[in-house]
PDB file of N, CA and C in Angstrom:
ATOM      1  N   UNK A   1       0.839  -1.183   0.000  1.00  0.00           N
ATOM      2  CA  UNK A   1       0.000   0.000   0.000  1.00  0.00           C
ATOM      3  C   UNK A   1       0.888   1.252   0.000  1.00  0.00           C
ATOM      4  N   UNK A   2       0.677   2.256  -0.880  1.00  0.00           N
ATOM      5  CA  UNK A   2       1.545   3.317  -0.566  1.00  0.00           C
ATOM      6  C   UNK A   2       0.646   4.525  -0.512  1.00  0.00           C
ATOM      7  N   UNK A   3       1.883   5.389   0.415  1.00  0.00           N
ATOM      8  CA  UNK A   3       1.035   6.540   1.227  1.00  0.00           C
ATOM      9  C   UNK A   3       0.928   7.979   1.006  1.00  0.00           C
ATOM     10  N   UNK A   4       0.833   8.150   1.194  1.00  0.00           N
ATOM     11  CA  UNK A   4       0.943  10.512   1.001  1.00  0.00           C
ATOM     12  C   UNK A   4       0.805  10.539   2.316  1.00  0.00           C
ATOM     13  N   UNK A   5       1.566  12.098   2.655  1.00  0.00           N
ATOM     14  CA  UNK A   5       1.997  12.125   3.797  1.00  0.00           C
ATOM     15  C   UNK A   5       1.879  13.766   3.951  1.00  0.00           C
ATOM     16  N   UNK A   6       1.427  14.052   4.924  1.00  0.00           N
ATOM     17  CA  UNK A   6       0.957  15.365   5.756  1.00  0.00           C
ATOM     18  C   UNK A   6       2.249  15.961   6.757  1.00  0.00           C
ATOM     19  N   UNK A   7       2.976  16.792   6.790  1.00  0.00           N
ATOM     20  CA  UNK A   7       4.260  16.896   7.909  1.00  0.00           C
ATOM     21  C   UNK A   7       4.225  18.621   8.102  1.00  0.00           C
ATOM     22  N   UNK A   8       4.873  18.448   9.438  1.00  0.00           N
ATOM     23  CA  UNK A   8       5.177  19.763   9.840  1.00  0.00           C
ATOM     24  C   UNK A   8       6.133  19.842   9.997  1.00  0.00           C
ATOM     25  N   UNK A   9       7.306  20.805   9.958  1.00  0.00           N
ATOM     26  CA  UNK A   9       8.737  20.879  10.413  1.00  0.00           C
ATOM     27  C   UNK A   9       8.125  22.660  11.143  1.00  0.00           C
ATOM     28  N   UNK A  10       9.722  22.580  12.227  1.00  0.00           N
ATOM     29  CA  UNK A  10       9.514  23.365  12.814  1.00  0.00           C
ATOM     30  C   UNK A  10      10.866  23.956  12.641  1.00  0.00           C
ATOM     31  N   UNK A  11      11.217  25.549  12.056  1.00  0.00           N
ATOM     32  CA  UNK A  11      11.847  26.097  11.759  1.00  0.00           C
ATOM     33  C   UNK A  11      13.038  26.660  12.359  1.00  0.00           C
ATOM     34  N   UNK A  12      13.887  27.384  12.242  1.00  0.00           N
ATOM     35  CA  UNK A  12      14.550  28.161  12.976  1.00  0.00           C
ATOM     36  C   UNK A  12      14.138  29.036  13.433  1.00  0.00           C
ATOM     37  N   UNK A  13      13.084  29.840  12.924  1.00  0.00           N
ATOM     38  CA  UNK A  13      13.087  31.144  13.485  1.00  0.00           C
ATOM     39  C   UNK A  13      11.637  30.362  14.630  1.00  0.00           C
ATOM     40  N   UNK A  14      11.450  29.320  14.551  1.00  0.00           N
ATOM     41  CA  UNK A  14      10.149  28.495  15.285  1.00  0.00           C
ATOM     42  C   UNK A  14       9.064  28.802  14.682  1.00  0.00           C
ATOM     43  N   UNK A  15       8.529  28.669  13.741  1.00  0.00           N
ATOM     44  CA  UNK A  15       7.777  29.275  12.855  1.00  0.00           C
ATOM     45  C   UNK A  15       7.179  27.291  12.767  1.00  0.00           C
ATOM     46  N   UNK A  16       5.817  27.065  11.784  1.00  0.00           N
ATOM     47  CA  UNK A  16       5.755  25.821  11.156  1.00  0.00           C
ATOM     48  C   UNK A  16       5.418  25.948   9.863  1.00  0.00           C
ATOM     49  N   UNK A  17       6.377  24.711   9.292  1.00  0.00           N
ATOM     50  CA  UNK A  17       6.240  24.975   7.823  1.00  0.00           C
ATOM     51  C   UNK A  17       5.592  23.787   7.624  1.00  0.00           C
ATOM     52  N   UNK A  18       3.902  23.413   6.993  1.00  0.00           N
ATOM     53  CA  UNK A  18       2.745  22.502   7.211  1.00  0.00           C
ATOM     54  C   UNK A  18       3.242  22.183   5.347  1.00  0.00           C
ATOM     55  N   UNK A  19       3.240  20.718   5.019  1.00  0.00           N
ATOM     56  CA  UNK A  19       2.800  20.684   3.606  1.00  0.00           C
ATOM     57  C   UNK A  19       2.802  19.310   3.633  1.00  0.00           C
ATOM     58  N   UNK A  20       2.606  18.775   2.087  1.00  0.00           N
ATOM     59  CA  UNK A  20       2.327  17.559   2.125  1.00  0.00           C
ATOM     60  C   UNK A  20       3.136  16.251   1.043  1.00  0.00           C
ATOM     61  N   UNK A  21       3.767  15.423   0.752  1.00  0.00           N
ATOM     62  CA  UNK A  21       4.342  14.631  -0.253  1.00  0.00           C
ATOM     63  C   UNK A  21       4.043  13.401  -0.535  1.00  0.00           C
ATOM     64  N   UNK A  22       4.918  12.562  -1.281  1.00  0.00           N
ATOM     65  CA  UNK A  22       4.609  11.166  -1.498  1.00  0.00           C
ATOM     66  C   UNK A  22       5.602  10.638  -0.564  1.00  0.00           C
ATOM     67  N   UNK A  23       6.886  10.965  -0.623  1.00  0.00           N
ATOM     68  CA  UNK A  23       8.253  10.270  -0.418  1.00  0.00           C
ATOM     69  C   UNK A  23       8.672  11.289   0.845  1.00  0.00           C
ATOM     70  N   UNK A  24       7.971  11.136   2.300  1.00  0.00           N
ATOM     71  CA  UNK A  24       8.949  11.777   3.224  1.00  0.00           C
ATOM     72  C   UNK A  24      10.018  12.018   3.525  1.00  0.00           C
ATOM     73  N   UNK A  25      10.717  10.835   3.733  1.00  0.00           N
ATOM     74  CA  UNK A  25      12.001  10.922   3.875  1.00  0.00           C
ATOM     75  C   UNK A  25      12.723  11.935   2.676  1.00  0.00           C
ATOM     76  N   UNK A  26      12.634  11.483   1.598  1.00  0.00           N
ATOM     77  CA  UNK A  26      13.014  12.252   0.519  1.00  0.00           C
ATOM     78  C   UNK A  26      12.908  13.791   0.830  1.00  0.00           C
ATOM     79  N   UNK A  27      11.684  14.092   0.789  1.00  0.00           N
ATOM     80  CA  UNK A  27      11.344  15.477   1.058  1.00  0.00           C
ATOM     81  C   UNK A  27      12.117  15.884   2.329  1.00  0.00           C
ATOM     82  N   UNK A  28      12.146  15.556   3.413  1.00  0.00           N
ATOM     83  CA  UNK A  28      12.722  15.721   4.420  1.00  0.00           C
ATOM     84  C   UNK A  28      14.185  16.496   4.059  1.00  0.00           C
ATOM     85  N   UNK A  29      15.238  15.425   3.885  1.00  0.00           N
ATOM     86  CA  UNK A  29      16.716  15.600   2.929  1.00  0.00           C
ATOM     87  C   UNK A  29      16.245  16.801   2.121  1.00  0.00           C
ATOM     88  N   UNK A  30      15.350  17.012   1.265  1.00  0.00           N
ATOM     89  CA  UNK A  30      15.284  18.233   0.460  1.00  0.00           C
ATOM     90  C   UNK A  30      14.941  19.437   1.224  1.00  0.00           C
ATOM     91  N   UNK A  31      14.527  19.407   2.491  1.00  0.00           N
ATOM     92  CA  UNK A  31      14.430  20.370   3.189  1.00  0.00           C
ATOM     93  C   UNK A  31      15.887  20.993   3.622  1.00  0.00           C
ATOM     94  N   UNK A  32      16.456  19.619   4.386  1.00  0.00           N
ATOM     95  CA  UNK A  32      17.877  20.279   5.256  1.00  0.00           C
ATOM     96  C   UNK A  32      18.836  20.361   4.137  1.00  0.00           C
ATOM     97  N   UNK A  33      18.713  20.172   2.598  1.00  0.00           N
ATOM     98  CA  UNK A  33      19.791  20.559   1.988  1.00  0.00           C
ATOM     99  C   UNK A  33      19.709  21.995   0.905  1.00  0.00           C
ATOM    100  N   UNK A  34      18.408  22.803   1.831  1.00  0.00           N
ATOM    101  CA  UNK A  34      17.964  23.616   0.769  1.00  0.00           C
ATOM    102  C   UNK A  34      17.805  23.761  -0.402  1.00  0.00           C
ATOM    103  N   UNK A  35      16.996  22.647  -1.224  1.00  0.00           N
ATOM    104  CA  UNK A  35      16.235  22.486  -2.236  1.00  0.00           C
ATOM    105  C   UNK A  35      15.192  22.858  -2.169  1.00  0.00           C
ATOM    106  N   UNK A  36      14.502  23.343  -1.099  1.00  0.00           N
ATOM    107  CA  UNK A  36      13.166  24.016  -0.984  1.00  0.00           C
ATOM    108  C   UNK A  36      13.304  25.044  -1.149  1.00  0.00           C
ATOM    109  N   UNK A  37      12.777  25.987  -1.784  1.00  0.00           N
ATOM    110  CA  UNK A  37      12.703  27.384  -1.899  1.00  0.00           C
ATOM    111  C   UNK A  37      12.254  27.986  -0.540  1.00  0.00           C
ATOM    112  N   UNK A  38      10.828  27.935   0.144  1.00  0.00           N
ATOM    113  CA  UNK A  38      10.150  28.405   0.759  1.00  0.00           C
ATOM    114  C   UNK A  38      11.190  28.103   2.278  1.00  0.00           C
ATOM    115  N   UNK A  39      11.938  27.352   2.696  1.00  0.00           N
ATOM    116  CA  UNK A  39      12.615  27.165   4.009  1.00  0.00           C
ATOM    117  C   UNK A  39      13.908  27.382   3.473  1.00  0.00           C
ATOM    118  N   UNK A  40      14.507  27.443   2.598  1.00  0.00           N
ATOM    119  CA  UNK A  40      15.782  27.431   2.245  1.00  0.00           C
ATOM    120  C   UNK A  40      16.735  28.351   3.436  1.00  0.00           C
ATOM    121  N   UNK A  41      15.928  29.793   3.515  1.00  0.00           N
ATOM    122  CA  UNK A  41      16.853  30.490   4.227  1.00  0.00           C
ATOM    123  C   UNK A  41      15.866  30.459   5.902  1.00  0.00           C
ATOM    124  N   UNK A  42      15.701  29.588   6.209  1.00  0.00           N
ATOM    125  CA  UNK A  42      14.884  29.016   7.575  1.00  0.00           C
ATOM    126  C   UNK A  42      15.487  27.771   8.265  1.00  0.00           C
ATOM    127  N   UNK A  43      16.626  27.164   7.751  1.00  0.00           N
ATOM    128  CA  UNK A  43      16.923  26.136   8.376  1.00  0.00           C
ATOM    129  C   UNK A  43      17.726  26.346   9.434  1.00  0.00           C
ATOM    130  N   UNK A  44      18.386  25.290  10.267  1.00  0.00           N
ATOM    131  CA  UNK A  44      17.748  24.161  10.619  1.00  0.00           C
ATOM    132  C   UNK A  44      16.427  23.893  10.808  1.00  0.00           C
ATOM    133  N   UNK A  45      15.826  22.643   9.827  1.00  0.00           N
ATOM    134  CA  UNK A  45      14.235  22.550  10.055  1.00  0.00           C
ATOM    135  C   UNK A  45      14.529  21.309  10.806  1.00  0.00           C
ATOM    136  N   UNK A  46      13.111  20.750  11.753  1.00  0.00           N
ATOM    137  CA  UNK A  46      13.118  19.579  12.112  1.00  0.00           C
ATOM    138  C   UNK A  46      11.758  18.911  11.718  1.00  0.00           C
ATOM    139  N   UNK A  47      11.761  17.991  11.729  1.00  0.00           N
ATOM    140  CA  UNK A  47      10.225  17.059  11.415  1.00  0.00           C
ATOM    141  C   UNK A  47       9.382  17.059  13.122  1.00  0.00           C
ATOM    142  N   UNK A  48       8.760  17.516  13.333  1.00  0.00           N
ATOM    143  CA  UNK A  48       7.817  17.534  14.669  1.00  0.00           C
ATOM    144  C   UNK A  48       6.801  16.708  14.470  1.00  0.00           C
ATOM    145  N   UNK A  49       5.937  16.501  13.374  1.00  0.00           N
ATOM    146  CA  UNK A  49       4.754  15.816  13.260  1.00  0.00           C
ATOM    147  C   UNK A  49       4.389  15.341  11.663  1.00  0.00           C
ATOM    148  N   UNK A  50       4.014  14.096  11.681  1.00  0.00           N
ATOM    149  CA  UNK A  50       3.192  13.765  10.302  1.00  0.00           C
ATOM    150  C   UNK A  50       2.480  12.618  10.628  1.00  0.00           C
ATOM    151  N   UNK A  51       1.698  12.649   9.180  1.00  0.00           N
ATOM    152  CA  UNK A  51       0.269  11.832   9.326  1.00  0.00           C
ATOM    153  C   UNK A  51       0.273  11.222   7.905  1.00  0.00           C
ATOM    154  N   UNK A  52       0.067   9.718   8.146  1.00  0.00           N
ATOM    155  CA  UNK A  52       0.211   8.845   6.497  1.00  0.00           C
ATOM    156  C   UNK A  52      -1.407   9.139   5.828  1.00  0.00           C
ATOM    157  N   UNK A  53      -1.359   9.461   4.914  1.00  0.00           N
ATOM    158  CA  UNK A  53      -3.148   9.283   4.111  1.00  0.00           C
ATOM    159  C   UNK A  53      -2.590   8.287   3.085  1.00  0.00           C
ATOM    160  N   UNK A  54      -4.342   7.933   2.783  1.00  0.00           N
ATOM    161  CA  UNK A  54      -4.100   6.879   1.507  1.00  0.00           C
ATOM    162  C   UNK A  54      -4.352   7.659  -0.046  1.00  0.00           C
ATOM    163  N   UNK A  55      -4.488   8.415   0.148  1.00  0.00           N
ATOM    164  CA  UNK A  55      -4.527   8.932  -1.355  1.00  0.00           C
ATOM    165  C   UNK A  55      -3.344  10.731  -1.280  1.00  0.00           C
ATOM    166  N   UNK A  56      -3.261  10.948  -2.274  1.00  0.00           N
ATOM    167  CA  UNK A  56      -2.764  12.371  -2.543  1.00  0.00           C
ATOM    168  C   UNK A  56      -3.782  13.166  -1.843  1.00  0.00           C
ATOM    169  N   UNK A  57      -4.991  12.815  -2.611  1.00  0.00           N
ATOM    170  CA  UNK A  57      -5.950  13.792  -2.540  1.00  0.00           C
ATOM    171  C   UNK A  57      -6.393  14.175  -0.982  1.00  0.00           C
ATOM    172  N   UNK A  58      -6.458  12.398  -0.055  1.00  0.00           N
ATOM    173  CA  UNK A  58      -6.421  12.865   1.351  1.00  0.00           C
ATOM    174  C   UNK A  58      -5.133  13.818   2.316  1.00  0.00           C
ATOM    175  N   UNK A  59      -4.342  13.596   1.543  1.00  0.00           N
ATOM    176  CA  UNK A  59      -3.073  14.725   2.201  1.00  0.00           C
ATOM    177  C   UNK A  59      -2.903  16.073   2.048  1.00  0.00           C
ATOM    178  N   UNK A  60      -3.443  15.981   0.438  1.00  0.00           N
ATOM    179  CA  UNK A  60      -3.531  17.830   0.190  1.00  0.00           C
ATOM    180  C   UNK A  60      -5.146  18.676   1.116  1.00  0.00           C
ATOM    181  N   UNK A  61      -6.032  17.387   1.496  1.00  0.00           N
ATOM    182  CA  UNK A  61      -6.983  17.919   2.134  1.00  0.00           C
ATOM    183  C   UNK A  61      -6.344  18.250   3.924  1.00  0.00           C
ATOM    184  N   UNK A  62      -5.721  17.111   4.001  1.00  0.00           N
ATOM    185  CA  UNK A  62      -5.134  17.401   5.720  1.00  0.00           C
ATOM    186  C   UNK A  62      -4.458  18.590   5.920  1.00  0.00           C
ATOM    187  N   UNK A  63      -3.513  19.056   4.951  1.00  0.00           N
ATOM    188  CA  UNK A  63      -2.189  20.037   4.446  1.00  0.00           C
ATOM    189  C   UNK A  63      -3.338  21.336   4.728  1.00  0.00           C
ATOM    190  N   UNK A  64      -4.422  21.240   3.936  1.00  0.00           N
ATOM    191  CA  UNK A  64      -4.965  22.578   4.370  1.00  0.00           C
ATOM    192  C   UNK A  64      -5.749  22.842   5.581  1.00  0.00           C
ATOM    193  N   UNK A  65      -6.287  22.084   6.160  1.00  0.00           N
ATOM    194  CA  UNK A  65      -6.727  21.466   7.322  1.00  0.00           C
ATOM    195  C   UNK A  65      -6.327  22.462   8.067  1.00  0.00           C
ATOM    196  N   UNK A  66      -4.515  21.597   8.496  1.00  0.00           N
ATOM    197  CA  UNK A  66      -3.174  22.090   9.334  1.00  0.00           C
ATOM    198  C   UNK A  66      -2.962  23.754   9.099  1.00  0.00           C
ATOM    199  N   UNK A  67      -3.739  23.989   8.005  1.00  0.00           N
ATOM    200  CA  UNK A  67      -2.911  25.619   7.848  1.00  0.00           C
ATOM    201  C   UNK A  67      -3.843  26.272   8.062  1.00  0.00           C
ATOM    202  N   UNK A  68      -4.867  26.370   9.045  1.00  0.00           N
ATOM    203  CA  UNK A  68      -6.024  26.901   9.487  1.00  0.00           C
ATOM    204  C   UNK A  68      -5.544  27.452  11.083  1.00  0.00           C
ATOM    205  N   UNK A  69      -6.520  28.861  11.658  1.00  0.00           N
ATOM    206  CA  UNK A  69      -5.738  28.953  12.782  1.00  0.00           C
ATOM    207  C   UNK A  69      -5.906  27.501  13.782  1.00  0.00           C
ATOM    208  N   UNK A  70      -6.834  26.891  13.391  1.00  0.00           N
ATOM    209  CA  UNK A  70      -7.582  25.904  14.238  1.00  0.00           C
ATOM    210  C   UNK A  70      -6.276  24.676  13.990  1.00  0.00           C
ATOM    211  N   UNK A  71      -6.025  24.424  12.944  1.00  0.00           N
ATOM    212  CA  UNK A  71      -4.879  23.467  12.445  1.00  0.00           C
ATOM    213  C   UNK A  71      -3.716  23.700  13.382  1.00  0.00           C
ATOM    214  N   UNK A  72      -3.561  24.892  12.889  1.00  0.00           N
ATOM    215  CA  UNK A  72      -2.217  25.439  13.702  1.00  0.00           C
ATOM    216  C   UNK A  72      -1.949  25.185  15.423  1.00  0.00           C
ATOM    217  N   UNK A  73      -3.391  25.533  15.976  1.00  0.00           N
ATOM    218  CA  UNK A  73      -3.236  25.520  17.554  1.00  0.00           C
ATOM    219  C   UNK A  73      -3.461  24.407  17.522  1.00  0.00           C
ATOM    220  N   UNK A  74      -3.753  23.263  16.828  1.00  0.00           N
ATOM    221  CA  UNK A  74      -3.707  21.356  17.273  1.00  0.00           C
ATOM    222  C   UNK A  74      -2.737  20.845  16.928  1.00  0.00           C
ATOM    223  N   UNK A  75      -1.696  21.543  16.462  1.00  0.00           N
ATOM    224  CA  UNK A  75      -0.390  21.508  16.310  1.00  0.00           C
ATOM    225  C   UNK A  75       0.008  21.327  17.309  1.00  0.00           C
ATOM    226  N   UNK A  76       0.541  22.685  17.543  1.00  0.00           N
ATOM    227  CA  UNK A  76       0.981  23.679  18.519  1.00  0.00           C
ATOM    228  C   UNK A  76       0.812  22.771  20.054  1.00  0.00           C
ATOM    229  N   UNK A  77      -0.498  22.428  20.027  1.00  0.00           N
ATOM    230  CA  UNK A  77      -0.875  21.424  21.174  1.00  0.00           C
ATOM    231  C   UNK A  77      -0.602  19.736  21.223  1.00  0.00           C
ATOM    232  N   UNK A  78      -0.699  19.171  20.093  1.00  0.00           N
ATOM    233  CA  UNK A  78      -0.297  18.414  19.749  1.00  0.00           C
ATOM    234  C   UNK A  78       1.260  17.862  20.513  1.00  0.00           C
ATOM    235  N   UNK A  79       2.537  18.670  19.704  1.00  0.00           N
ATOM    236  CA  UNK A  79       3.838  18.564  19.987  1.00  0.00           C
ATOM    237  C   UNK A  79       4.220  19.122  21.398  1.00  0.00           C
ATOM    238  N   UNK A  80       3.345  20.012  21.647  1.00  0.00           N
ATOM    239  CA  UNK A  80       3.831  20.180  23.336  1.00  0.00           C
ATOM    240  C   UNK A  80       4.650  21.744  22.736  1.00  0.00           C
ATOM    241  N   UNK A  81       3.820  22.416  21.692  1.00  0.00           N
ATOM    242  CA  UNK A  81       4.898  23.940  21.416  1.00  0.00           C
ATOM    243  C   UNK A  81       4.131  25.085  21.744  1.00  0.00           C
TER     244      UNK A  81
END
């Protein structure tokens, strides 16, 4: 079965950067080696939280979910930040 995946990293400046992929790990590495545009000049990032879905389509729905103020503070509460 393969998955899509929902993640938060938590920034340098402590900020959260919410999005969503196929290949975590992958994405991950593309974070800390600044291949991301959007964190590039934000790192060290860390992975704090993610969530497996079974489709794309359920991850890009979670991804926006998470970026709601409501998302944000079940975060926030979530990780203990």
């Amino acid at each position: 079965m393969k998955f899509y995946y929902t993640y938060v990293l938590q920034l340098a400046n402590n900020d959260l950067y919410i999005g969503s992929c196929y290949d975590l790990k992958k994405r991950i590495i593309d974070h800390k080696s600044s291949r991301v545009k959007s964190t590039r000049n934000l790192r060290p990032v860390q992975l704090v939280y993610y969530e497996a879905c079974l489709s794309k389509y359920y991850a890009i729905k979670r991804e926006k979910q998470l970026k709601t103020g409501f998302g944000r503070g079940y975060i926030k509460k979530r990780v203990g930040l």
